[in-house]
N, C-alpha and C. Protein backbone atom coordinates (compact mmCIF):
# COMPACT_ATOMS: atom_id res chain seq x y z
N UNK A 1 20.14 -1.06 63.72
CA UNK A 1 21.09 -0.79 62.66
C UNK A 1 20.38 -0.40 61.37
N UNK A 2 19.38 -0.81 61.13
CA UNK A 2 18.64 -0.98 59.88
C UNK A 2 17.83 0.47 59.80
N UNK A 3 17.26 0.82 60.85
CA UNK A 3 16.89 2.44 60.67
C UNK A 3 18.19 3.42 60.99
N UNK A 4 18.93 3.44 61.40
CA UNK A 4 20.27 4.38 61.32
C UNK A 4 20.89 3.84 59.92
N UNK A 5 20.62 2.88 59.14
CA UNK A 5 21.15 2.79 57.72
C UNK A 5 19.99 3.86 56.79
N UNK A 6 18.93 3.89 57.34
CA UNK A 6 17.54 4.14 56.24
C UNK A 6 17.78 5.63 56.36
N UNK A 7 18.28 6.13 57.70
CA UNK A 7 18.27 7.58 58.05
C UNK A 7 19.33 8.38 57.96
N UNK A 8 20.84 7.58 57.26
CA UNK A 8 21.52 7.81 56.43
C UNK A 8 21.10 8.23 54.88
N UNK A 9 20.72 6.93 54.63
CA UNK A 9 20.22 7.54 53.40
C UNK A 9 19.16 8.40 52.84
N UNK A 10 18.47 8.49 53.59
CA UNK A 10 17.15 9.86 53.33
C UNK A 10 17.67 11.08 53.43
N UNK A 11 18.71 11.42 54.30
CA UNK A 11 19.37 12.61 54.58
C UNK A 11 20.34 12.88 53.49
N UNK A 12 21.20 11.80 53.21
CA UNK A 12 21.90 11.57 51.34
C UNK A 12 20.79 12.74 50.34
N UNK A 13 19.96 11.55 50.28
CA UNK A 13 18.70 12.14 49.13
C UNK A 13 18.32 13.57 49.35
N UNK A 14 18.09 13.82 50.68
CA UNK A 14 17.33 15.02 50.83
C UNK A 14 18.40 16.09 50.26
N UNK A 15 19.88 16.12 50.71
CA UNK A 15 20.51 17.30 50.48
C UNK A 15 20.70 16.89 49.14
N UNK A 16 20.97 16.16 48.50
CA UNK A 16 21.13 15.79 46.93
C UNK A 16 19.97 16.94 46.56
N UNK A 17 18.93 16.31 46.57
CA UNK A 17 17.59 17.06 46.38
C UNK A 17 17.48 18.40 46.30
N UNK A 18 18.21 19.04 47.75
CA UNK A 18 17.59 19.94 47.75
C UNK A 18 18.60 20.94 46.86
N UNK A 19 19.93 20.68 46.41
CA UNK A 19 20.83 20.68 45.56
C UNK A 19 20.25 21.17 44.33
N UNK A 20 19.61 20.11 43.79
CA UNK A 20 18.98 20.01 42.42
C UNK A 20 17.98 20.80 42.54
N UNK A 21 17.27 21.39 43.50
CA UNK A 21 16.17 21.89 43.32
C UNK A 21 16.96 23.31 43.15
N UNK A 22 17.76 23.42 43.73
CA UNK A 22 18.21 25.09 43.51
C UNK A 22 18.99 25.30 43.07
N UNK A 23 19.71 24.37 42.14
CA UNK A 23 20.22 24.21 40.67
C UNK A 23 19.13 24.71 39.45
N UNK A 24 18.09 24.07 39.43
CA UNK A 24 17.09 23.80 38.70
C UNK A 24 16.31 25.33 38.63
N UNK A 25 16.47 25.85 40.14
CA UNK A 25 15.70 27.19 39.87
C UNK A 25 16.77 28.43 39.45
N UNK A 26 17.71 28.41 39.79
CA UNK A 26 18.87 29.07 39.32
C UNK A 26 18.67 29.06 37.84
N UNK A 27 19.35 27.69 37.30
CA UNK A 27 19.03 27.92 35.81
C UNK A 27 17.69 28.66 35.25
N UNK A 28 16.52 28.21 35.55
CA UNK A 28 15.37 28.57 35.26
C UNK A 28 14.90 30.46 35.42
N UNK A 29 15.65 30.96 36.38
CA UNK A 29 15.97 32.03 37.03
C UNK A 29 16.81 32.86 35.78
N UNK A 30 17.83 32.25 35.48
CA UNK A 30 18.66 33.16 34.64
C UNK A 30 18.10 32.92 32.89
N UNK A 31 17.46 31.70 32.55
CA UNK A 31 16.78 31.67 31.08
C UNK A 31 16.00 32.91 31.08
N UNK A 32 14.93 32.60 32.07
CA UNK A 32 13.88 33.40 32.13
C UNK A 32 14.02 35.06 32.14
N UNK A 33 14.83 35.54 32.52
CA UNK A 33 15.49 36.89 32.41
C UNK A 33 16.37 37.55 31.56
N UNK A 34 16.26 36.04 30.64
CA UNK A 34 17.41 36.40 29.79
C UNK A 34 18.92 36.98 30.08
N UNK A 35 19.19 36.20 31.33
CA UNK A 35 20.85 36.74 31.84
C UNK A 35 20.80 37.72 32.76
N UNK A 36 19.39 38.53 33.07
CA UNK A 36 19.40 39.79 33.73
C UNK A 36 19.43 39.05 35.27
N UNK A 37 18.92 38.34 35.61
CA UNK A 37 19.04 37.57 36.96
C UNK A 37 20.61 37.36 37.35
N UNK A 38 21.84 38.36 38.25
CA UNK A 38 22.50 38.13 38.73
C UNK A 38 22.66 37.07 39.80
N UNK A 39 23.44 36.07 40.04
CA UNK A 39 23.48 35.05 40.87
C UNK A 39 24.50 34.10 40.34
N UNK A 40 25.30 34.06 41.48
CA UNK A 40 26.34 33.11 41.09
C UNK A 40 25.85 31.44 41.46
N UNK A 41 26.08 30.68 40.86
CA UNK A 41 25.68 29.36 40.32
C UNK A 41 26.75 28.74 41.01
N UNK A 42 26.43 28.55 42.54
CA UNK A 42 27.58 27.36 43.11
C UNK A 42 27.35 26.13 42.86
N UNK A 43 28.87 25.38 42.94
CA UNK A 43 28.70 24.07 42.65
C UNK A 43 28.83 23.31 44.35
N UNK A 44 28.33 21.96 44.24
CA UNK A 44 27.80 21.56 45.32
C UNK A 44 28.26 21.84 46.50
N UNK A 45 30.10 21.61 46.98
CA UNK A 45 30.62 21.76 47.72
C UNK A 45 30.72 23.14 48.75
N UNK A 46 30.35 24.49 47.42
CA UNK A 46 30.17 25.49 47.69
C UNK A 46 28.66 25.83 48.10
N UNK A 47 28.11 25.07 47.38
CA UNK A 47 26.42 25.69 48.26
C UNK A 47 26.46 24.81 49.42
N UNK A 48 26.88 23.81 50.03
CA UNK A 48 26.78 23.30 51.30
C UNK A 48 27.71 24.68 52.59
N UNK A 49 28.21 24.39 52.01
CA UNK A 49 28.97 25.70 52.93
C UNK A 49 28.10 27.02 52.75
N UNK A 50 28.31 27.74 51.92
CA UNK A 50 27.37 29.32 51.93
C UNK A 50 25.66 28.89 52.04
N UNK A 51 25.59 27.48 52.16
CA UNK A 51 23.64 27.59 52.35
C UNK A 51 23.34 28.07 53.91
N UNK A 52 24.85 28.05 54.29
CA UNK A 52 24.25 28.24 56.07
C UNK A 52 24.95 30.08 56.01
N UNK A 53 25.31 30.26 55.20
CA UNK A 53 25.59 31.68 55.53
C UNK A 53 24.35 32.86 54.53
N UNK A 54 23.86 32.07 53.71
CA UNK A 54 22.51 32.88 53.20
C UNK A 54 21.46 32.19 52.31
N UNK A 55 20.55 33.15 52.00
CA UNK A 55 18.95 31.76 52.11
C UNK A 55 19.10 31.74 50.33
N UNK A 56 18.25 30.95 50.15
CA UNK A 56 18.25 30.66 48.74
C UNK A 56 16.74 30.41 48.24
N UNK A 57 15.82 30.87 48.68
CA UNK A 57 14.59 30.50 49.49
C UNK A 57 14.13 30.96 47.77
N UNK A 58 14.24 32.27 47.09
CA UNK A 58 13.79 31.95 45.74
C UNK A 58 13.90 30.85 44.93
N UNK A 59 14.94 30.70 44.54
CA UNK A 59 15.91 29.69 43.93
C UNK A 59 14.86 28.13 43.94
N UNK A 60 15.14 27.83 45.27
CA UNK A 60 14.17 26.56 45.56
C UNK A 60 13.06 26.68 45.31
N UNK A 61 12.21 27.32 45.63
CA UNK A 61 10.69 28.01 45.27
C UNK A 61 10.48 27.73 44.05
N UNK A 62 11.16 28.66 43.00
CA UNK A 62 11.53 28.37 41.20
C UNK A 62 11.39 26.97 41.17
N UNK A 63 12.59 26.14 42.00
CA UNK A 63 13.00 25.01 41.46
C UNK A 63 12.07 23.68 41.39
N UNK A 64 11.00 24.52 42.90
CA UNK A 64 9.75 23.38 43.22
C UNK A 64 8.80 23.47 42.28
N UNK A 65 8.51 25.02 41.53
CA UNK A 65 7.51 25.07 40.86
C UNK A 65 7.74 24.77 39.45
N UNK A 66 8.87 24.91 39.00
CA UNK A 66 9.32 24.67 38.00
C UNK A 66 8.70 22.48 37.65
N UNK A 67 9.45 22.13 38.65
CA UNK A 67 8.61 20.63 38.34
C UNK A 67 6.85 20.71 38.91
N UNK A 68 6.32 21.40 39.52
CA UNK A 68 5.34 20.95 39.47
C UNK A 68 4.58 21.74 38.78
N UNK A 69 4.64 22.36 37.51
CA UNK A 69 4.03 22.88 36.04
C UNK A 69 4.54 21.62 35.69
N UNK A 70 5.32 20.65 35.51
CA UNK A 70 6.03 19.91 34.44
C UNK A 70 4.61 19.09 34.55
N UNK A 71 4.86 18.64 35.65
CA UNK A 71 4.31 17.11 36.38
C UNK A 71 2.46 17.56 36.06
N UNK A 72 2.06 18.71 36.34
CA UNK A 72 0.48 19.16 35.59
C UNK A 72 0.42 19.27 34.49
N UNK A 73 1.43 19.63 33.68
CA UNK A 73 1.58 19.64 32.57
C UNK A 73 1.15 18.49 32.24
N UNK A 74 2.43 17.09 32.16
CA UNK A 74 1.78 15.95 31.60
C UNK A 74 0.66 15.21 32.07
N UNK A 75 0.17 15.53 33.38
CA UNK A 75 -0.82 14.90 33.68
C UNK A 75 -2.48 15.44 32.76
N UNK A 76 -2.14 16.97 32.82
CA UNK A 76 -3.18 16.89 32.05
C UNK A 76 -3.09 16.94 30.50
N UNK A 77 -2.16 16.79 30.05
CA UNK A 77 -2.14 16.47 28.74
C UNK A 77 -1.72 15.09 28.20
N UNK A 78 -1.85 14.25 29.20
CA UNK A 78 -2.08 12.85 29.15
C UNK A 78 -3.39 12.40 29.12
């Protein structure tokens, strides 16, 4: 019971996650272009559904690198 509870919740997190990550590059996507980056900005319900009908594979990419400049960032300026 206790690993079918744990493997509930990792799968929770992961799509949460992977949510935010291509939230995160979206936004970052359209600052950075100053608006010229066309892309519609689904909200969750809608990117679970259209993530299986097309890739988002920039988006996330952005969204991974986007935190890990953050995370070098403060490390080396700590």
């Amino acid at each position: 019971m206790g690993i079918l509870l744990e493997f509930i919740t990792s799968l929770l997190v992961a799509i949460a996650f992977d949510f935010f990550l291509y939230l995160t590059g979206t936004v970052v996507l359209k600052v950075t272009s100053f608006g010229l980056y066309k892309s519609k900005v689904y909200s969750y319900s809608e990117f679970t559904v259209s993530k299986l009908n097309s890739s988002f594979f920039i988006q996330h990419l952005v969204g991974v690198l986007f935190y890990v400049i953050i995370i070098v960032a403060i490390s080396w300026l700590y």
